[in-house]
Protein backbone atom coordinates (compact mmCIF):
# COMPACT_ATOMS: atom_id res chain seq x y z
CA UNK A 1 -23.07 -6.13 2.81
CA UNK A 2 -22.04 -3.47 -0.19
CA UNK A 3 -20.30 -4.78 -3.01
CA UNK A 4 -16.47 -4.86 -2.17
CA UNK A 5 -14.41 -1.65 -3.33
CA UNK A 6 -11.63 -4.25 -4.57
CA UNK A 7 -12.73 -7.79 -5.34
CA UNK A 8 -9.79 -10.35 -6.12
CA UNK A 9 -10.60 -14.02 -7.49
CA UNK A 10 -7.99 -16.48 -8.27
CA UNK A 11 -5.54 -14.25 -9.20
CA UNK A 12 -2.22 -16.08 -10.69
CA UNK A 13 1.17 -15.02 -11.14
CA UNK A 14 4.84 -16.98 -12.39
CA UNK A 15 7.70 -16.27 -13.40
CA UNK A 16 10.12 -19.13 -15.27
CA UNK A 17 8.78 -22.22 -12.96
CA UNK A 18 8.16 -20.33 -9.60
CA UNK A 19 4.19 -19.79 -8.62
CA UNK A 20 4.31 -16.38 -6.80
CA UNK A 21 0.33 -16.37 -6.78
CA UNK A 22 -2.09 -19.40 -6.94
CA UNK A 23 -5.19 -18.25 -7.01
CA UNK A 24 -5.60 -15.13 -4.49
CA UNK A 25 -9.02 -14.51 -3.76
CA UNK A 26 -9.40 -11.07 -1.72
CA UNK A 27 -12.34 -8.64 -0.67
CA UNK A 28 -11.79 -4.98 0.53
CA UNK A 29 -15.21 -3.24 1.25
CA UNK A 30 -15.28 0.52 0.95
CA UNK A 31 -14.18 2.41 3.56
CA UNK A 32 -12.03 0.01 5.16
CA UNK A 33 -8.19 -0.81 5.33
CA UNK A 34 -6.96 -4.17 4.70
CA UNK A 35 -3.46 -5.37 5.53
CA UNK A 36 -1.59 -8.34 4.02
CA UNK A 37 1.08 -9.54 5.90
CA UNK A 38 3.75 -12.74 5.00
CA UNK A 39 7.33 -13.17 4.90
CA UNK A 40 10.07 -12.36 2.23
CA UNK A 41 9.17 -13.68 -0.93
CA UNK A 42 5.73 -14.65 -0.30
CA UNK A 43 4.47 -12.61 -2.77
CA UNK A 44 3.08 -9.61 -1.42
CA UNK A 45 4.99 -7.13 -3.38
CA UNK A 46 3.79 -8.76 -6.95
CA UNK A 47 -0.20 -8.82 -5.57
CA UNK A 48 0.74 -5.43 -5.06
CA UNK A 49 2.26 -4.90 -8.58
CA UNK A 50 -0.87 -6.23 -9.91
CA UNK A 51 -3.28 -4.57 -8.56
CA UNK A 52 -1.30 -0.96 -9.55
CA UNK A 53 -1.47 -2.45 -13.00
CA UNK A 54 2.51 -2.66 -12.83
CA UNK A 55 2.37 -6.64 -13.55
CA UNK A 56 -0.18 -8.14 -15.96
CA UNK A 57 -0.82 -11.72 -13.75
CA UNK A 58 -1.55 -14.67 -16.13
CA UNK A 59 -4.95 -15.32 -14.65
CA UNK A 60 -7.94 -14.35 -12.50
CA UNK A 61 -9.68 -11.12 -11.89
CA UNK A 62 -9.38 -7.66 -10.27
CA UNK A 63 -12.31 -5.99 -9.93
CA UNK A 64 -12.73 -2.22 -8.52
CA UNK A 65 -16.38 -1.36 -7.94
CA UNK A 66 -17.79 -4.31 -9.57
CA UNK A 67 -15.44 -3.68 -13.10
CA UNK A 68 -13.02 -6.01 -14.13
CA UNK A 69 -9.73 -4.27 -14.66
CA UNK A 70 -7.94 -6.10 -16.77
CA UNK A 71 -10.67 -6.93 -19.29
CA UNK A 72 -11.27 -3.00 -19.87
CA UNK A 73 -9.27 -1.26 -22.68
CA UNK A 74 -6.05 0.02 -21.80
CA UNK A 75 -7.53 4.19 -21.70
CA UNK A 76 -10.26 2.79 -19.61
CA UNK A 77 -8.41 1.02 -17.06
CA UNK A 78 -5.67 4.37 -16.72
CA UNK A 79 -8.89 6.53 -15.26
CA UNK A 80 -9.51 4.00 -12.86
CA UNK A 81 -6.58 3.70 -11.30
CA UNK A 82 -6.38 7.65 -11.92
CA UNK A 83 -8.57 6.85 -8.50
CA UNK A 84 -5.59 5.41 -6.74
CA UNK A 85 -2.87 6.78 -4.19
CA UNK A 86 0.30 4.95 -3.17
CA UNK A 87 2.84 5.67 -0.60
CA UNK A 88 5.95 3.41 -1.63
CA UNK A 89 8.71 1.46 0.14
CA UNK A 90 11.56 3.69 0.44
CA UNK A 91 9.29 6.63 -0.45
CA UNK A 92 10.83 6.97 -3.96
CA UNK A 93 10.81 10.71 -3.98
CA UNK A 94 12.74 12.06 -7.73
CA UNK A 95 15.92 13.24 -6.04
CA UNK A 96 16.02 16.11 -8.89
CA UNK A 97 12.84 17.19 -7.74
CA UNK A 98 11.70 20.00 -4.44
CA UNK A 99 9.80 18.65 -2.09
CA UNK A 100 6.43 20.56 -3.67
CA UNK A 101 7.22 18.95 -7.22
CA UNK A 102 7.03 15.48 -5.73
CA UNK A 103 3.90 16.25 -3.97
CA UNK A 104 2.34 17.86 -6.87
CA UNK A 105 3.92 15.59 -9.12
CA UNK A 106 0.19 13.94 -10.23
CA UNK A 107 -1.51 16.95 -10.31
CA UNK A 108 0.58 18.39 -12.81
CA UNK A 109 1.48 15.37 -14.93
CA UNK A 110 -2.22 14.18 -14.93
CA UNK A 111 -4.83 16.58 -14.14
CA UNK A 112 -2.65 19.55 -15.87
CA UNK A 113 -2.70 22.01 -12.99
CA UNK A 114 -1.19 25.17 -13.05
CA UNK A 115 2.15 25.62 -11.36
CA UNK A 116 0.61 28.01 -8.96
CA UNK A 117 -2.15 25.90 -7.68
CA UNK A 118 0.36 23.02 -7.83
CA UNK A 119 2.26 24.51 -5.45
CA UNK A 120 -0.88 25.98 -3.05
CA UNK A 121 -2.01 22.75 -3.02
CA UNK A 122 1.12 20.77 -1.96
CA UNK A 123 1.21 22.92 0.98
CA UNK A 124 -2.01 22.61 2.12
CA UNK A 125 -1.48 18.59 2.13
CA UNK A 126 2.05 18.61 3.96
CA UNK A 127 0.61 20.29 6.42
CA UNK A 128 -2.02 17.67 6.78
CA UNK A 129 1.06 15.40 6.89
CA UNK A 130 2.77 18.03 9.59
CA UNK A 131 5.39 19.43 7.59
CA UNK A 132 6.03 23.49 7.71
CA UNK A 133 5.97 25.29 4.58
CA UNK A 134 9.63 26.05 5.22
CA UNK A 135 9.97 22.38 3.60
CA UNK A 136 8.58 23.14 0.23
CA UNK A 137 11.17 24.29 -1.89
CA UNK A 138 13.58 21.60 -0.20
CA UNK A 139 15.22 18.74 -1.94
CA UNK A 140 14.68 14.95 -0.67
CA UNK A 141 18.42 14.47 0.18
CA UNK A 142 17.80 17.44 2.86
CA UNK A 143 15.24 15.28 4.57
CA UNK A 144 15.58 13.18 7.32
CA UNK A 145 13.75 9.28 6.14
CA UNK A 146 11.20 10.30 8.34
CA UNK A 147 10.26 13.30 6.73
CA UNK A 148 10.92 12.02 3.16
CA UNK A 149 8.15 9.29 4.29
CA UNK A 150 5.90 11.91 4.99
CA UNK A 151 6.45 13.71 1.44
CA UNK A 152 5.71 10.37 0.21
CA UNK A 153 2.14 10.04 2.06
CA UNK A 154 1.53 13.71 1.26
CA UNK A 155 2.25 12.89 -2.74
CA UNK A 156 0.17 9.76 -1.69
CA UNK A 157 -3.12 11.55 -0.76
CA UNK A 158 -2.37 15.22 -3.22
CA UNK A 159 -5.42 14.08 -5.49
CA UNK A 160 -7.35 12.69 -2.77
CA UNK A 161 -7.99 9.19 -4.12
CA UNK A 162 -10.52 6.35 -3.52
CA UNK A 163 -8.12 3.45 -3.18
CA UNK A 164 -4.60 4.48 -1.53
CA UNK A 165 -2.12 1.19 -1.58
CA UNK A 166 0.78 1.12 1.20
CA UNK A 167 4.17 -0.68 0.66
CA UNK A 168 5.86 -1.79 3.68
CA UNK A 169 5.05 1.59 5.03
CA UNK A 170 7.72 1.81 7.71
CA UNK A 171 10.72 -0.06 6.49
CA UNK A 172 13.91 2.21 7.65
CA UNK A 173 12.31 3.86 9.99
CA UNK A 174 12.59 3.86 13.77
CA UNK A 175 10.17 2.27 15.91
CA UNK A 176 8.63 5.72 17.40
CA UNK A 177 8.89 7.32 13.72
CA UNK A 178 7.13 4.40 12.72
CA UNK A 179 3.93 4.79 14.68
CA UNK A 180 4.01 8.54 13.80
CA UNK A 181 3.66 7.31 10.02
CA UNK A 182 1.26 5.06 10.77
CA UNK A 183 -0.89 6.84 12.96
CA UNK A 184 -0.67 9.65 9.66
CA UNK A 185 -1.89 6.88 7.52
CA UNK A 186 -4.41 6.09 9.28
CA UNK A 187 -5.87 9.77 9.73
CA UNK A 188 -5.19 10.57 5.86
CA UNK A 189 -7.44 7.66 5.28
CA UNK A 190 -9.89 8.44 7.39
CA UNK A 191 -10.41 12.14 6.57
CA UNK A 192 -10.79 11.36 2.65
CA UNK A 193 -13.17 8.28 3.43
CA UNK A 194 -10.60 5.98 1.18
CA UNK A 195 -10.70 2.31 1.06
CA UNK A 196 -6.66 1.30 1.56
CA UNK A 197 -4.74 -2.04 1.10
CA UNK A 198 -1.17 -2.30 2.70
CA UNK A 199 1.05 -4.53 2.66
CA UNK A 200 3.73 -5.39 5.42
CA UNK A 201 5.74 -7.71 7.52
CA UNK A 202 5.85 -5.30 10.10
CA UNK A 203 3.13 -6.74 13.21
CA UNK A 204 3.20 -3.75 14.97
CA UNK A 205 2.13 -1.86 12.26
CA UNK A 206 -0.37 -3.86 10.76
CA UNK A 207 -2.25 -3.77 13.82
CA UNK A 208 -2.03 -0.25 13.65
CA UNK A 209 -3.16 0.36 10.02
CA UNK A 210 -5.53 -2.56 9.44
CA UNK A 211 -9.35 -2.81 10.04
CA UNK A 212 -8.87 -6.48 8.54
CA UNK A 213 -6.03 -8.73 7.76
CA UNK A 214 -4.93 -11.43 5.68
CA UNK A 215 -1.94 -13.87 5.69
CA UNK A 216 -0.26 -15.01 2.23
CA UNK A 217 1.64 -17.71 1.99
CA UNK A 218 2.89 -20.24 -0.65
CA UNK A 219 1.08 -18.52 -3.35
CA UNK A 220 -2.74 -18.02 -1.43
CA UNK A 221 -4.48 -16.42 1.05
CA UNK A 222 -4.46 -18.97 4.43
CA UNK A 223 -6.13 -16.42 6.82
CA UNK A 224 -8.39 -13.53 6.68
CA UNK A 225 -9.64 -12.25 9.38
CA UNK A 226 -9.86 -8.64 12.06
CA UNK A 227 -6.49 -7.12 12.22
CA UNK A 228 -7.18 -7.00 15.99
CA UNK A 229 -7.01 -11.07 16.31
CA UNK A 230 -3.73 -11.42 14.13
CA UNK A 231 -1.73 -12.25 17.59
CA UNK A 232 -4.47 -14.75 18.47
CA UNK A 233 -5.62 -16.19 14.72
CA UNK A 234 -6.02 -20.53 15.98
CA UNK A 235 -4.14 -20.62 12.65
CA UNK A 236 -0.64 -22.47 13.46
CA UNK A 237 1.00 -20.81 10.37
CA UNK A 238 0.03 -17.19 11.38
CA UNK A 239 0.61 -17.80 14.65
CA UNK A 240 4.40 -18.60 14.19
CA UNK A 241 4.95 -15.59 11.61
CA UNK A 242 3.14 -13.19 13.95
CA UNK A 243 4.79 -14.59 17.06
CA UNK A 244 8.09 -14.71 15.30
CA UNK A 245 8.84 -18.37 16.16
CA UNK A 246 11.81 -20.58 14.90
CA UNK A 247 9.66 -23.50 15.39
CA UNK A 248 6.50 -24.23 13.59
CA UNK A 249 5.02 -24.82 10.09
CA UNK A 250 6.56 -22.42 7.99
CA UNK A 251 9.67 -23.74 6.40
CA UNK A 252 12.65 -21.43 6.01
CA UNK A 253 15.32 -21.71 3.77
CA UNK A 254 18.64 -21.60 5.44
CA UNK A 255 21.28 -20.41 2.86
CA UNK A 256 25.32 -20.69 4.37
């Protein structure tokens, strides 16, 4: 088997006295899309964070094609995750912004693109997205969230990167617009040959998006496994999140 595009080992994260992460240990191989599914809180979002180099985690390794990223010098480990995409919750498109300035946004902040091109090539990717050029010189607050979510995964994939990350790709949308994103996703992945992590609480959708799947929860990774056998894992703690259960293993806390 190749070497894993993104190799996680014991990767540790707290804040004050809470253990978010206690010792993740993760493998993405190249070319393939991983989803990570548990509930609120489990930690998903701050695996995320670390990985994007957004939260330093107090221990462990992340390595992308065999480096370790957070033992490289800080100039070093900006051109590798120069490699990465990421389509965010809530899109997070810069209100002040048109439409082709969020797409283009990377290309002109980091590679230094001419306005011109900037703007060529932001067409030529919302159209991959299926957005009319009619939409280009539009603000986000003229968007439908569907739309806006497609801006998003357009600015995602403008540089066509190696690694694209997904948060919670379909939060706010509708249940139809959410299979039109995620069938997107899954094309814009496929086309540039990227390796993709997302993660997601959203079962429908990480069956649609993942080649592979893992549960967190307390802290680790309790299941890894095909995305296809999420509904049917023998793992009672999966089982129950997947199958949305009251009863089972997983312990909720009930505020009044």
């Amino acid at each position: 088997m190749s070497t894993p595009k993104i190799r996680i080992r014991g990767l540790t994260k707290t804040f004050g006295e809470k253990e978010v992460l206690r010792g993740v240990d993760l493998d993405v191989f190249p070319g393939t899309s991983l989803v990570v599914i548990g509930g609120s809180g489990s930690g998903k979002s701050v695996l995320l964070k670390c990985l994007l180099g957004l939260l330093e985690p107090d221990s462990g390794r992340i390595e992308i094609d065999g480096q370790d990223v957070l033992a490289l010098p800080q100039a070093a480990r900006e051109s590798v995750r120069a490699q990465i995409g990421m389509l965010f919750q809530n899109s997070a498109l810069f209100d002040s912004l048109p439409v082709w300035e969020n797409v283009a946004f990377g290309l002109l902040a980091r590679r230094k693109l001419k306005r011109k091109d900037a703007y060529v090539r932001a067409g030529e990717v919302l159209a991959q997205v299926g957005l009319a050029p009619s939409v280009l010189e539009l603000y986000p607050a003229e968007l439908s969230g569907g739309m806006q979510k497609r801006v998003a995964l357009a600015r995602a994939i403008a540089a066509e990167p190696a690694i694209m990350f997904f948060d919670e790709p379909t939060t706010g949308l509708d249940p139809i617009m959410g299979a039109v994103i995620d069938g997107l996703i899954v094309d814009c992945v496929k086309r540039l040959g990227s390796t993709a992590v997302a993660i997601t609480h959203d079962m429908a959708s990480a069956t649609r998006i993942g080649d592979h799947a893992a549960m967190l929860y307390q802290g680790k990774i309790i299941w890894h496994g095909p995305a296809t056998e999420l509904f049917n894992s023998g793992n009672p703690v999966v089982d129950q999140f997947t199958h949305g259960r009251r009863e089972g293993p997983i312990e909720m806390e009930l505020r009044g």
